[in-house]
Structure formats: structure tokens, C-alpha cells
PDB file of N, CA and C in Angstrom:
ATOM      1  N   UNK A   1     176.498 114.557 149.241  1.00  0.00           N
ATOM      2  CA  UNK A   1     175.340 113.843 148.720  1.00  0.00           C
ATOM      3  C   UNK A   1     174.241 113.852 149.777  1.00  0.00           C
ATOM      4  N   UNK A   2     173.090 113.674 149.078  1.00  0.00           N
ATOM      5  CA  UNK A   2     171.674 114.073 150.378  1.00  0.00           C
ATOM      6  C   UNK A   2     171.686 112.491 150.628  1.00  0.00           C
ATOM      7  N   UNK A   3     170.912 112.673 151.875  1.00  0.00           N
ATOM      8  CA  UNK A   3     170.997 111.073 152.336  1.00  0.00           C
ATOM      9  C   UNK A   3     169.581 110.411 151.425  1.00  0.00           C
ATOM     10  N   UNK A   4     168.996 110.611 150.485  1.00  0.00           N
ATOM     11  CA  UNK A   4     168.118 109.693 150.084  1.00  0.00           C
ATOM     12  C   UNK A   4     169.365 108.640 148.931  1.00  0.00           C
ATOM     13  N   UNK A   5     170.351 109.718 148.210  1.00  0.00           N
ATOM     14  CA  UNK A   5     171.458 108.521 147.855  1.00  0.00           C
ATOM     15  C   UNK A   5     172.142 107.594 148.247  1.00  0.00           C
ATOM     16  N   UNK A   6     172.175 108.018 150.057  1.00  0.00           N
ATOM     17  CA  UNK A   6     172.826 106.977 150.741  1.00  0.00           C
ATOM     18  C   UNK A   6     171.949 105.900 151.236  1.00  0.00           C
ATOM     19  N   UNK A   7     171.031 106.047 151.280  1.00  0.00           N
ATOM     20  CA  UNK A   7     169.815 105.077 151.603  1.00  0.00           C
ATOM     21  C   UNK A   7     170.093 104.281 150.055  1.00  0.00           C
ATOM     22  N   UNK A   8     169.320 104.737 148.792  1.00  0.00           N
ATOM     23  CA  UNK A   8     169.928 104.295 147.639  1.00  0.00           C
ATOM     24  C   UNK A   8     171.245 103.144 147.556  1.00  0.00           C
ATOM     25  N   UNK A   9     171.969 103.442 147.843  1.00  0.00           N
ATOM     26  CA  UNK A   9     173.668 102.568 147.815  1.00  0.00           C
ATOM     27  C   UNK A   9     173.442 101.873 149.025  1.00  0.00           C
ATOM     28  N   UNK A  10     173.066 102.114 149.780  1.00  0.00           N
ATOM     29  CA  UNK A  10     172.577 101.113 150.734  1.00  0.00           C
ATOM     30  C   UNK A  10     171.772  99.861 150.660  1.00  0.00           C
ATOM     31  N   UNK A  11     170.852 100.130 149.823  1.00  0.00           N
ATOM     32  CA  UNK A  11     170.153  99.107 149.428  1.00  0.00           C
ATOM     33  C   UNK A  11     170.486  98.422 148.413  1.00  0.00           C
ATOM     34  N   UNK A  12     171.333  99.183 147.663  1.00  0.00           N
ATOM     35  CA  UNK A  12     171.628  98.379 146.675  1.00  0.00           C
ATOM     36  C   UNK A  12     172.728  97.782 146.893  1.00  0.00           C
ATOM     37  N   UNK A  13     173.924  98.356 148.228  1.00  0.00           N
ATOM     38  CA  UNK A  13     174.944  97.098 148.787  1.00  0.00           C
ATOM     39  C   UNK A  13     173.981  96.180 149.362  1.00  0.00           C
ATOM     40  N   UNK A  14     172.784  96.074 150.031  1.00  0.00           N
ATOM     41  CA  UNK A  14     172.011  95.204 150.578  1.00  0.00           C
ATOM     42  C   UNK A  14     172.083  93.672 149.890  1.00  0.00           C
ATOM     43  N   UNK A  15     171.818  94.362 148.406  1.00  0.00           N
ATOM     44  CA  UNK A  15     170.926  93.468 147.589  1.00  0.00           C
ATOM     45  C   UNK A  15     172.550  92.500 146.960  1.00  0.00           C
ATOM     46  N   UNK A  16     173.474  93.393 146.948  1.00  0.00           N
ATOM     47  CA  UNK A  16     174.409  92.556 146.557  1.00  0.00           C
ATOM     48  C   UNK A  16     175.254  91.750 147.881  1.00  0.00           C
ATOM     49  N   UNK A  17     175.240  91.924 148.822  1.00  0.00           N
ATOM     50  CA  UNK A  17     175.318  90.879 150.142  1.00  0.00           C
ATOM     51  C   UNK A  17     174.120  90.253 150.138  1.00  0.00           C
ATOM     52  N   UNK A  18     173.073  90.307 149.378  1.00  0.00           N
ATOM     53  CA  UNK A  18     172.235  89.060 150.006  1.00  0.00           C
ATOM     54  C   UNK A  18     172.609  87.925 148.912  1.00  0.00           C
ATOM     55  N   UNK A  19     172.822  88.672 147.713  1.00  0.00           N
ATOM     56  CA  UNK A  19     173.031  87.657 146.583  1.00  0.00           C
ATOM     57  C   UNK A  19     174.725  86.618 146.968  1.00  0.00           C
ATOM     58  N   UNK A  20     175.173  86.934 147.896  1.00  0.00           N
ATOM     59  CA  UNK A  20     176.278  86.899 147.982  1.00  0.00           C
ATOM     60  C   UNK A  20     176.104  85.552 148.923  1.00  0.00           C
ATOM     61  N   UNK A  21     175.631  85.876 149.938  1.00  0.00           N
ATOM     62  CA  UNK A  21     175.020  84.925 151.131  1.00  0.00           C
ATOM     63  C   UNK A  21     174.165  83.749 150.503  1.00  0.00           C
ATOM     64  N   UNK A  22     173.819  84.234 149.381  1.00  0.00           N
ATOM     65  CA  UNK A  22     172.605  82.766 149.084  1.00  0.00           C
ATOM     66  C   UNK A  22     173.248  82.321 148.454  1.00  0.00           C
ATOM     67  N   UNK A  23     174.549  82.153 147.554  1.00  0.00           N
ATOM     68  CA  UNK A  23     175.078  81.088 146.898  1.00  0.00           C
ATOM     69  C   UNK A  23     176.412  80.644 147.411  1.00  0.00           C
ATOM     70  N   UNK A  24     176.863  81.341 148.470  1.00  0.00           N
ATOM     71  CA  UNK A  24     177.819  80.834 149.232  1.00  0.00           C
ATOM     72  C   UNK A  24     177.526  80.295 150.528  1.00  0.00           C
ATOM     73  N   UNK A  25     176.017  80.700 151.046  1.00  0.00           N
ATOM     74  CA  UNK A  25     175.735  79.950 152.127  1.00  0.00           C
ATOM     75  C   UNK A  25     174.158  79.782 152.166  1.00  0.00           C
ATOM     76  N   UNK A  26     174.193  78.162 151.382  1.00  0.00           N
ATOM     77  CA  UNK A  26     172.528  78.467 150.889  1.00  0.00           C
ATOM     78  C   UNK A  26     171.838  78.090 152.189  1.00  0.00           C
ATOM     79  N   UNK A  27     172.421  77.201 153.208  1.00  0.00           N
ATOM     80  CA  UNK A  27     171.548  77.154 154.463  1.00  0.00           C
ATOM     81  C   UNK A  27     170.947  78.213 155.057  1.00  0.00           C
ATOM     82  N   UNK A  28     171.427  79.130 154.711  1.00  0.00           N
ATOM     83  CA  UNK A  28     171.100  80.889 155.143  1.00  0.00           C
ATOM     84  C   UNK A  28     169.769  81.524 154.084  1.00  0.00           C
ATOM     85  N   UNK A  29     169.950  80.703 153.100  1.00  0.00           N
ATOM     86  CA  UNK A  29     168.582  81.337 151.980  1.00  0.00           C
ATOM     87  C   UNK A  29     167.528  82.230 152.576  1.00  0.00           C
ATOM     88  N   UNK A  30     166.604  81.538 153.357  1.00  0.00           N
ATOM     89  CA  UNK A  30     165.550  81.317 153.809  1.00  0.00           C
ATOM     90  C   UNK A  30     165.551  83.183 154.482  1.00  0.00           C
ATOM     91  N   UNK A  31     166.224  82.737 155.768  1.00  0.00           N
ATOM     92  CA  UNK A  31     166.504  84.425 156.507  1.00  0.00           C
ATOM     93  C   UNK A  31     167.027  85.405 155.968  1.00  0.00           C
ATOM     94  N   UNK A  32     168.201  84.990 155.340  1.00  0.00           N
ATOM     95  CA  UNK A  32     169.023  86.164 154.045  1.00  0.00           C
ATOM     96  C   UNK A  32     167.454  86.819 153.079  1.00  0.00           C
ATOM     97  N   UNK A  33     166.751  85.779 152.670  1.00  0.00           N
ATOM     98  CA  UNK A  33     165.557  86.380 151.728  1.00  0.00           C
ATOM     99  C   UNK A  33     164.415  87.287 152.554  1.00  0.00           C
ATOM    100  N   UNK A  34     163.788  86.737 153.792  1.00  0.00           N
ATOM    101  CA  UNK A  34     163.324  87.577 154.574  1.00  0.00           C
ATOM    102  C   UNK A  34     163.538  89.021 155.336  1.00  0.00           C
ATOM    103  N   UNK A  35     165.132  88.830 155.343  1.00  0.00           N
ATOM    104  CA  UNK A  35     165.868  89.956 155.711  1.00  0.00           C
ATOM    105  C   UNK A  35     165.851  91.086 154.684  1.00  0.00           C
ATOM    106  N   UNK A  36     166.245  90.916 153.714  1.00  0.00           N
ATOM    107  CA  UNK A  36     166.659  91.716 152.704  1.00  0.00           C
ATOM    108  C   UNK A  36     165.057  91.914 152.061  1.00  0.00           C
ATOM    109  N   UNK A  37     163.678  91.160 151.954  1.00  0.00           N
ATOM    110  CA  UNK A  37     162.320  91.901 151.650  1.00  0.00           C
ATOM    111  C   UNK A  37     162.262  93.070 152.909  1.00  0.00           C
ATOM    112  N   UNK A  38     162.306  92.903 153.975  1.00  0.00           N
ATOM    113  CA  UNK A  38     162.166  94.081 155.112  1.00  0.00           C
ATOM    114  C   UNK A  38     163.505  94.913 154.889  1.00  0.00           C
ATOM    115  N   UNK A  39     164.671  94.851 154.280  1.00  0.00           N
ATOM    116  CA  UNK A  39     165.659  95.740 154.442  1.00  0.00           C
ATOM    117  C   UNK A  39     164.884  96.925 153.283  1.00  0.00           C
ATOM    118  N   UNK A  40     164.547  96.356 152.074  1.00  0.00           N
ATOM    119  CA  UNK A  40     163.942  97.185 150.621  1.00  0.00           C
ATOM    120  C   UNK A  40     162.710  97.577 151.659  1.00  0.00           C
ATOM    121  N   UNK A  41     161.750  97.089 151.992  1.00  0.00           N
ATOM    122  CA  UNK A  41     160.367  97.836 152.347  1.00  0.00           C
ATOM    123  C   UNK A  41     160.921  98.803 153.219  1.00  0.00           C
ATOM    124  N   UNK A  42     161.882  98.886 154.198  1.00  0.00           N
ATOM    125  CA  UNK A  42     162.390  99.991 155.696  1.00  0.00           C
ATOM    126  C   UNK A  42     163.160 101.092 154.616  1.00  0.00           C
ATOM    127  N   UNK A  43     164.001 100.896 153.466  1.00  0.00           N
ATOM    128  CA  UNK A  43     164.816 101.355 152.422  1.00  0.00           C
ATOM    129  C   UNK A  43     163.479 102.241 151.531  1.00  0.00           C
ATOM    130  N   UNK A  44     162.674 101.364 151.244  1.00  0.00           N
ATOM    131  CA  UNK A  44     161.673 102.699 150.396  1.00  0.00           C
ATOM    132  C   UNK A  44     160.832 103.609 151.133  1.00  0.00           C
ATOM    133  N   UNK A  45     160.564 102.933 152.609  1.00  0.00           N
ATOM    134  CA  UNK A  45     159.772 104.148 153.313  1.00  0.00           C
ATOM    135  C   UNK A  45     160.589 104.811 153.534  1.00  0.00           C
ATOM    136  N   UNK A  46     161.405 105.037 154.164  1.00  0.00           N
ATOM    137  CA  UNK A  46     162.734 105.682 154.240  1.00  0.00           C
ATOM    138  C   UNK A  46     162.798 106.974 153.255  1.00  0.00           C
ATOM    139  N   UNK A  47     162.847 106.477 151.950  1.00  0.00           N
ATOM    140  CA  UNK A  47     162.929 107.167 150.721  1.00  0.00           C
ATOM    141  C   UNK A  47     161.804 108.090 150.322  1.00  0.00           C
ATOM    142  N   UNK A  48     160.758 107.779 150.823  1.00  0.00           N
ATOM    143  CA  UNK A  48     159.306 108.405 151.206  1.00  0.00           C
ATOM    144  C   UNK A  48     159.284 109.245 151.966  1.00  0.00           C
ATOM    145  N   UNK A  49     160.254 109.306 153.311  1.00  0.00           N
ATOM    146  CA  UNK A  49     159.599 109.984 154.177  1.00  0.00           C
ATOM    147  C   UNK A  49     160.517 111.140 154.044  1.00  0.00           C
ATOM    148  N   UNK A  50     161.877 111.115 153.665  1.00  0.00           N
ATOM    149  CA  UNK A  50     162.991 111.936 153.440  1.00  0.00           C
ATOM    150  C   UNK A  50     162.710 112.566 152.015  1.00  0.00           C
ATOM    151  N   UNK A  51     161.941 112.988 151.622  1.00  0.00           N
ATOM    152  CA  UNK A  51     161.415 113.118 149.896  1.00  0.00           C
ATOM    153  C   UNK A  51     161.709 114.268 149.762  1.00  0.00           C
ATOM    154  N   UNK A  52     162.620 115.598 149.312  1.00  0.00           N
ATOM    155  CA  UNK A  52     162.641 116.663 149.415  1.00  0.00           C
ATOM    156  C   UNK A  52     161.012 117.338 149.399  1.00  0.00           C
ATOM    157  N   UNK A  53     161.359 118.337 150.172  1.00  0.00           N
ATOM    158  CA  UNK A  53     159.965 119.347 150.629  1.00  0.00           C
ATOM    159  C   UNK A  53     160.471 120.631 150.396  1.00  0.00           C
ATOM    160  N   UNK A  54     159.702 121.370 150.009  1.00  0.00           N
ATOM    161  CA  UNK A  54     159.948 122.974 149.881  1.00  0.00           C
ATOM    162  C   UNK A  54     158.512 123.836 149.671  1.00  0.00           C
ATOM    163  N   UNK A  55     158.835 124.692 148.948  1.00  0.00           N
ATOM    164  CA  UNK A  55     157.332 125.940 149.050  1.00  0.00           C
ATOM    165  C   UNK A  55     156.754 125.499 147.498  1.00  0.00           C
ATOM    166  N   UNK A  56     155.547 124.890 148.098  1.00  0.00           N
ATOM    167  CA  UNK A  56     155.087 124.538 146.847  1.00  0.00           C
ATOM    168  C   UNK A  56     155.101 125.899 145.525  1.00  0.00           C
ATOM    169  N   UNK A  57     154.813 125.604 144.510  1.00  0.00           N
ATOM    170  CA  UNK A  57     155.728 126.141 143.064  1.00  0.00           C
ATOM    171  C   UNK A  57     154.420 126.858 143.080  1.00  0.00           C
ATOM    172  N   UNK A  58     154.746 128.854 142.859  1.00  0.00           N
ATOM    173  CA  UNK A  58     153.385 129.367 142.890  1.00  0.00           C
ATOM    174  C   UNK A  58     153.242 129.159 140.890  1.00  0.00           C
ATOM    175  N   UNK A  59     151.448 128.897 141.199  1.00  0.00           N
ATOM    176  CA  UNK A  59     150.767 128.492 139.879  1.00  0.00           C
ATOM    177  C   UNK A  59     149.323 129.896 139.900  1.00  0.00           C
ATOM    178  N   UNK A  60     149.415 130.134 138.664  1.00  0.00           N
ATOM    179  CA  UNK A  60     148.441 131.076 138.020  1.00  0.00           C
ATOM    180  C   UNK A  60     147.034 130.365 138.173  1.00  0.00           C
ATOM    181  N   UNK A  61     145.842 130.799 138.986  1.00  0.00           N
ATOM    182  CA  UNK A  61     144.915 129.930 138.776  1.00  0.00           C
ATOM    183  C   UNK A  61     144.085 129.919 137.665  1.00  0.00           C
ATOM    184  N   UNK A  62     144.195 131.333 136.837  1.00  0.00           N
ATOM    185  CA  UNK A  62     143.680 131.379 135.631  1.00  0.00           C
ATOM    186  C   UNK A  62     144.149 130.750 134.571  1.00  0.00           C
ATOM    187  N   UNK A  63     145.396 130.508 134.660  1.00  0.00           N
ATOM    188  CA  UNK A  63     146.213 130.344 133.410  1.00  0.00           C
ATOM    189  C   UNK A  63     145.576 128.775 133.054  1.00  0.00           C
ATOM    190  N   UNK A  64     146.228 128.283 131.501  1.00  0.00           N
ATOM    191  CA  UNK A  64     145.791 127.083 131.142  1.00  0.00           C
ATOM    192  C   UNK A  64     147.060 126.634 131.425  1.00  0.00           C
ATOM    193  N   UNK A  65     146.774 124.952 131.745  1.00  0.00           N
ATOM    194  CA  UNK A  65     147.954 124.442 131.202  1.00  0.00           C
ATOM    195  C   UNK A  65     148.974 123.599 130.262  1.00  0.00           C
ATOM    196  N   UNK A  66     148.137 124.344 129.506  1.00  0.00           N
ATOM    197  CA  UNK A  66     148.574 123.947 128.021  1.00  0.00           C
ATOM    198  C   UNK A  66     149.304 125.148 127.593  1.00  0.00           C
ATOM    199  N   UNK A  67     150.641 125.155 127.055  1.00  0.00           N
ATOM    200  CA  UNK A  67     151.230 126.396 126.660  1.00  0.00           C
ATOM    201  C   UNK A  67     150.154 127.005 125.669  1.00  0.00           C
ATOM    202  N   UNK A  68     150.511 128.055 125.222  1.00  0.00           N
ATOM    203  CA  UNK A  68     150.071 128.392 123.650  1.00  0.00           C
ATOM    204  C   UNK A  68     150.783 128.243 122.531  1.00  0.00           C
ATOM    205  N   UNK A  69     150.286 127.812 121.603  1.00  0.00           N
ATOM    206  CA  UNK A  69     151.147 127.272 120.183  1.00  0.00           C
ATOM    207  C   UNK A  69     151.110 128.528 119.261  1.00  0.00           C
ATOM    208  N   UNK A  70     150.314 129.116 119.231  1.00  0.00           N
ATOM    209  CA  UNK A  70     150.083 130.719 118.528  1.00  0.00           C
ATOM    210  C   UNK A  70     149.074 130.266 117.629  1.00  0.00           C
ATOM    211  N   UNK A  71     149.679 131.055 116.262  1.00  0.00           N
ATOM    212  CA  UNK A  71     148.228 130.267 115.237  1.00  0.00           C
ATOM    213  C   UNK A  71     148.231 128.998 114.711  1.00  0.00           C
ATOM    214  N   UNK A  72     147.611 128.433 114.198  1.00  0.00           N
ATOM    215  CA  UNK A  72     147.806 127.203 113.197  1.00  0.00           C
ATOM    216  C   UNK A  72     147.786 126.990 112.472  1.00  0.00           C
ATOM    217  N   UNK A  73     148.956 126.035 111.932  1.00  0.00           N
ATOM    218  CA  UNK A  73     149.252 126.127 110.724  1.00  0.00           C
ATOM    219  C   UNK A  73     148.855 125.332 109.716  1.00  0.00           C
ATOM    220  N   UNK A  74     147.962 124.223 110.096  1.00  0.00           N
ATOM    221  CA  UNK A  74     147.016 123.840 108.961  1.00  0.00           C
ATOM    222  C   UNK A  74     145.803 124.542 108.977  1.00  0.00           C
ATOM    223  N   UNK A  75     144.838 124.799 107.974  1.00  0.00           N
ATOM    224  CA  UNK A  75     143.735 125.280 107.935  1.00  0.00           C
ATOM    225  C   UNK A  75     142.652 124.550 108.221  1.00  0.00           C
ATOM    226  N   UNK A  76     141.792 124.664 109.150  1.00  0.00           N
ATOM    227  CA  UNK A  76     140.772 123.771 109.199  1.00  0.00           C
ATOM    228  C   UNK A  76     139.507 122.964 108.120  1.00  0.00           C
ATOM    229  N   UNK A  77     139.467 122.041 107.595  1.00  0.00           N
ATOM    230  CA  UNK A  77     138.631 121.488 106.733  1.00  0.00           C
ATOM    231  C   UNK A  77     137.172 122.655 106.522  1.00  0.00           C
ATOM    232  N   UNK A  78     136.481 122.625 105.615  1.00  0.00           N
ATOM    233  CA  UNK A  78     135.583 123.606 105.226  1.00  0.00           C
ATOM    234  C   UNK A  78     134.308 122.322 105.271  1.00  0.00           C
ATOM    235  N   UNK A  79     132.886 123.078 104.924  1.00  0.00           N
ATOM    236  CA  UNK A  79     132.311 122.320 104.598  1.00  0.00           C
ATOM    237  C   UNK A  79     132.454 122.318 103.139  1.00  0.00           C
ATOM    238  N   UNK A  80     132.561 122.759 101.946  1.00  0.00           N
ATOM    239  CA  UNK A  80     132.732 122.579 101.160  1.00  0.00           C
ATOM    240  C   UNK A  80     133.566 121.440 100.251  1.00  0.00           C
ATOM    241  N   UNK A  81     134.395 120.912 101.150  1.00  0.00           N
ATOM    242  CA  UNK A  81     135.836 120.286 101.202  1.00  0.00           C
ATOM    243  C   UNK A  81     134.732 118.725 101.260  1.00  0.00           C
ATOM    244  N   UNK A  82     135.172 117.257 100.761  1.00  0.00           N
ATOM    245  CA  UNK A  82     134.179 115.876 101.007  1.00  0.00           C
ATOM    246  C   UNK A  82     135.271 115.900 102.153  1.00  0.00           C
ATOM    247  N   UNK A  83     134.644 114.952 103.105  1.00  0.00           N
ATOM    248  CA  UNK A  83     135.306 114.508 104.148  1.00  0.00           C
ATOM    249  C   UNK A  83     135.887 112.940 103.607  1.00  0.00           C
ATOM    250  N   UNK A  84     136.578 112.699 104.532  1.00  0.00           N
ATOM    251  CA  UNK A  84     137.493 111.300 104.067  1.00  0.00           C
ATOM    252  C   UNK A  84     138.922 111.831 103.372  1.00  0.00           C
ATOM    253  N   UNK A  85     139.347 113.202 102.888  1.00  0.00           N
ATOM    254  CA  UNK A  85     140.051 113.125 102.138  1.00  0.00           C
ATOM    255  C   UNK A  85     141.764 112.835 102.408  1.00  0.00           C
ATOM    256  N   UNK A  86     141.891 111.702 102.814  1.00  0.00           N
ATOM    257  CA  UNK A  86     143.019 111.536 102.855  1.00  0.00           C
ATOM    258  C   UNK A  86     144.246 111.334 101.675  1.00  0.00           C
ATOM    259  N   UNK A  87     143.510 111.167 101.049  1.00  0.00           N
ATOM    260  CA  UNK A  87     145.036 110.984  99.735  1.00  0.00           C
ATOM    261  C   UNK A  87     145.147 109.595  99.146  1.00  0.00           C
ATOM    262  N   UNK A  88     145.254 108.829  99.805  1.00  0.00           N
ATOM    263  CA  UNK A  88     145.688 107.721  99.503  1.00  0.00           C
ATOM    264  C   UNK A  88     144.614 106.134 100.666  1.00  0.00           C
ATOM    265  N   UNK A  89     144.812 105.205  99.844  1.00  0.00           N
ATOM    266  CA  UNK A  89     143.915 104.256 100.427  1.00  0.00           C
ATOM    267  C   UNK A  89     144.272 103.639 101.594  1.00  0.00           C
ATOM    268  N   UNK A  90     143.485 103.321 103.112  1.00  0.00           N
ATOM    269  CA  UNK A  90     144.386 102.698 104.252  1.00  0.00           C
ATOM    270  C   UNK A  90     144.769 101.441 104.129  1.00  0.00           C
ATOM    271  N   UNK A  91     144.229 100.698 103.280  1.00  0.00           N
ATOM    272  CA  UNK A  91     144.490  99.196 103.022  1.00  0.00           C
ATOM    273  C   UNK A  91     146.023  99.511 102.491  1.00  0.00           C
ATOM    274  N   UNK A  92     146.582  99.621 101.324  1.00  0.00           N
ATOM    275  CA  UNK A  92     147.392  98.864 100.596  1.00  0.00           C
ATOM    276  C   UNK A  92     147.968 101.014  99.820  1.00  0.00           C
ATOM    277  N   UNK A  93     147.903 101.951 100.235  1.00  0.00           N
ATOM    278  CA  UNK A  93     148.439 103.019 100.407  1.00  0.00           C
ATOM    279  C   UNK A  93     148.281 103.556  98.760  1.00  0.00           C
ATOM    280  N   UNK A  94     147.715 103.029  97.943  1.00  0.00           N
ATOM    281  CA  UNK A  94     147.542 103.276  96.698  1.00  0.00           C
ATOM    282  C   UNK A  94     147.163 105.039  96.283  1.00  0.00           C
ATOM    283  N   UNK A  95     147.186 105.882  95.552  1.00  0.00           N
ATOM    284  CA  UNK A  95     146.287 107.026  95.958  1.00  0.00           C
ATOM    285  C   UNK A  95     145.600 107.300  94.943  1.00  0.00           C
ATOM    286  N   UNK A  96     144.836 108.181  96.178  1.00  0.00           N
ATOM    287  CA  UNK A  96     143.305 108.609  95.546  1.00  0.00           C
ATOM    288  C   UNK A  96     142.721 109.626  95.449  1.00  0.00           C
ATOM    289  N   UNK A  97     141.628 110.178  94.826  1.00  0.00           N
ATOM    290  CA  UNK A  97     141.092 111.130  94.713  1.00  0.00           C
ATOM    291  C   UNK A  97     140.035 111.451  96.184  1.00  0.00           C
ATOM    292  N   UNK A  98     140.312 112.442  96.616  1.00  0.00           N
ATOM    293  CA  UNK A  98     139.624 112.896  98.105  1.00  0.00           C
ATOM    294  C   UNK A  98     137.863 112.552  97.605  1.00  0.00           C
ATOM    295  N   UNK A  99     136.903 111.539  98.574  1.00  0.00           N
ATOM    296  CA  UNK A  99     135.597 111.753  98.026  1.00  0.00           C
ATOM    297  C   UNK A  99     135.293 110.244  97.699  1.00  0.00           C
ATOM    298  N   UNK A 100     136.206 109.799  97.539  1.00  0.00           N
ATOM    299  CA  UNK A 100     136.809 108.233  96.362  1.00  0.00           C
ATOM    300  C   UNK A 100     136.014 107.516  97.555  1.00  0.00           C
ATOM    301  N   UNK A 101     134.882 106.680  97.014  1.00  0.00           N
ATOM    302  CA  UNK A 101     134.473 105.509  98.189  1.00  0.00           C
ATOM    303  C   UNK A 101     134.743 104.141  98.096  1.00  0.00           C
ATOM    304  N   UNK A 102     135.511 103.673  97.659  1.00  0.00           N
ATOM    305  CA  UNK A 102     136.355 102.424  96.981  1.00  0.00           C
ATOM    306  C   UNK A 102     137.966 102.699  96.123  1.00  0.00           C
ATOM    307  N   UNK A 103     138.479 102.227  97.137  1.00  0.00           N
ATOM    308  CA  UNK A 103     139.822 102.581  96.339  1.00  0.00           C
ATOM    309  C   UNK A 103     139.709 101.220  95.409  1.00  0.00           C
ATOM    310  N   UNK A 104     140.388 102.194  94.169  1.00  0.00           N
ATOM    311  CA  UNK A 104     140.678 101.400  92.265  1.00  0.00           C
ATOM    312  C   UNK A 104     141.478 100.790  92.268  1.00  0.00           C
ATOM    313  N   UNK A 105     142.773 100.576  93.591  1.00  0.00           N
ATOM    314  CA  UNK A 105     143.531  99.527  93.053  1.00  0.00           C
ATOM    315  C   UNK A 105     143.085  98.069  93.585  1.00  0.00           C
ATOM    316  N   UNK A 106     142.832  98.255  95.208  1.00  0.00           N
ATOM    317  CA  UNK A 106     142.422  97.135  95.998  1.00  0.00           C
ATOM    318  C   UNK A 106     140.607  96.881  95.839  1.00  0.00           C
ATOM    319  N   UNK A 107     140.132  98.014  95.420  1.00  0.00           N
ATOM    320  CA  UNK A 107     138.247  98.089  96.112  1.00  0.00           C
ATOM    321  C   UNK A 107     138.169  97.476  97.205  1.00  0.00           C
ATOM    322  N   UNK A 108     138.770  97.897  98.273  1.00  0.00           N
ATOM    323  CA  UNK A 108     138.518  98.156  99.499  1.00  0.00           C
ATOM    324  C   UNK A 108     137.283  99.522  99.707  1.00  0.00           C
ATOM    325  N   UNK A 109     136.418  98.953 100.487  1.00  0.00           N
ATOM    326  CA  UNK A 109     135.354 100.194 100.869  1.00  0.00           C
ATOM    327  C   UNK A 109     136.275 101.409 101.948  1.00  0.00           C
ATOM    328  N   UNK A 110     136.318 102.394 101.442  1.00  0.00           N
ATOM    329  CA  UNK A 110     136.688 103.386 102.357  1.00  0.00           C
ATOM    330  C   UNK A 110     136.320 104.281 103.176  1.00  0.00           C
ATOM    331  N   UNK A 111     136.265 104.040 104.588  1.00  0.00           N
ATOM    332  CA  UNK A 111     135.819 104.949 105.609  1.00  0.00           C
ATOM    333  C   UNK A 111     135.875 106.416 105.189  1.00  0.00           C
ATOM    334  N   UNK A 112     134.439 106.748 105.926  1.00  0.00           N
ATOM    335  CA  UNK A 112     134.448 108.154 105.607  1.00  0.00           C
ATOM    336  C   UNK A 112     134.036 109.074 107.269  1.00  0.00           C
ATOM    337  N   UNK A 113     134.990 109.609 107.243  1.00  0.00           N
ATOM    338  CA  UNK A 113     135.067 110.522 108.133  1.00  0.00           C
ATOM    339  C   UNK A 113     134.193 112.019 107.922  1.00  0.00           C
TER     340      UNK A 113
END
């Protein structure tokens, strides 16, 4: 195992000896709690500074980075087409005719996109 796991189990035996110390020896609270905030802060730099390193990952500077999806498979709206046409009403899901500026079951006014 790389030592950032043993740092890991370390802190986390930390945390279970401190819990251990404060209800079996609460006169100890006070330092047991101070101890164990500096054991986690020395425990995560720790974990920081040991961070695996290697050759950064060679990257295309042209490339996007967004894969490519190929073509698409909905067709894009036309102008010909009314906008709004969703199908059905957003209030209360009733449906409708694409164009519809009040849905007929609720007359709710309907956004038009």
C-alpha cells in the first residue's frame, strides 16, 4: 500500500482514540480535542504533499473537449414550424395543439418560446 493510505488509517485510528479518551477520560477533553484538530491538519498536508506526481497526460491543443456525438438525431426546428410547440400544457400536462396560446383544459396562458 502507498503511504498516502497509511497516513489515511492513521488518522482515522487518530480519530477513534480521541473519541475514546473523551468519554473515558473527560478531564482530558480539552487537549485530546486540540491534539487531534493538529493531528487531521499535519494528516491532510501530509496527504497534499505526498499526492502522486507523474508526466503530465499529453493533450491535443487543437482538439475539443467535447467528444463528438456524430450526427443528430433530432432535427432542428424550422422556421416554418410555431415555436412553443411542446405538446402538452406546463401547468396541469393536458395536451395540445403546437401554436395553442391558452391551454383548453386549465386556460393557463402559455409561454412561447
Amino acid at each position: 500500500m502507498n503511504s498516502r493510505v497509511w497516513i489515511s488509517i492513521a488518522n482515522l485510528g487518530a480519530i477513534v482514540v480521541a473519541f475514546y479518551v473523551l468519554f473515558e477520560y473527560p478531564v482530558y477533553a480539552n487537549d485530546v480535542f486540540y491534539l487531534l484538530i493538529a493531528w487531521m491538519v499535519t494528516g491532510f498536508v501530509l496527504l497534499y504533499v505526498i499526492r502522486p506526481r507523474g508526466p503530465p497526460a499529453p493533450t491535443d491543443a487543437g482538439a475539443s473537449p467535447f467528444p463528438s456525438t456524430g450526427p443528430v438525431s433530432a432535427p432542428l426546428p424550422s422556421a416554418a414550424e410555431p415555436a412553443g410547440g411542446l405538446g402538452f400544457c406546463i401547468y396541469c400536462a393536458a395536451p395540445i395543439a403546437p401554436g395553442t396560446r391558452a391551454c383548453p383544459a386549465c386556460g393557463h396562458a402559455l409561454p412561447r418560446w
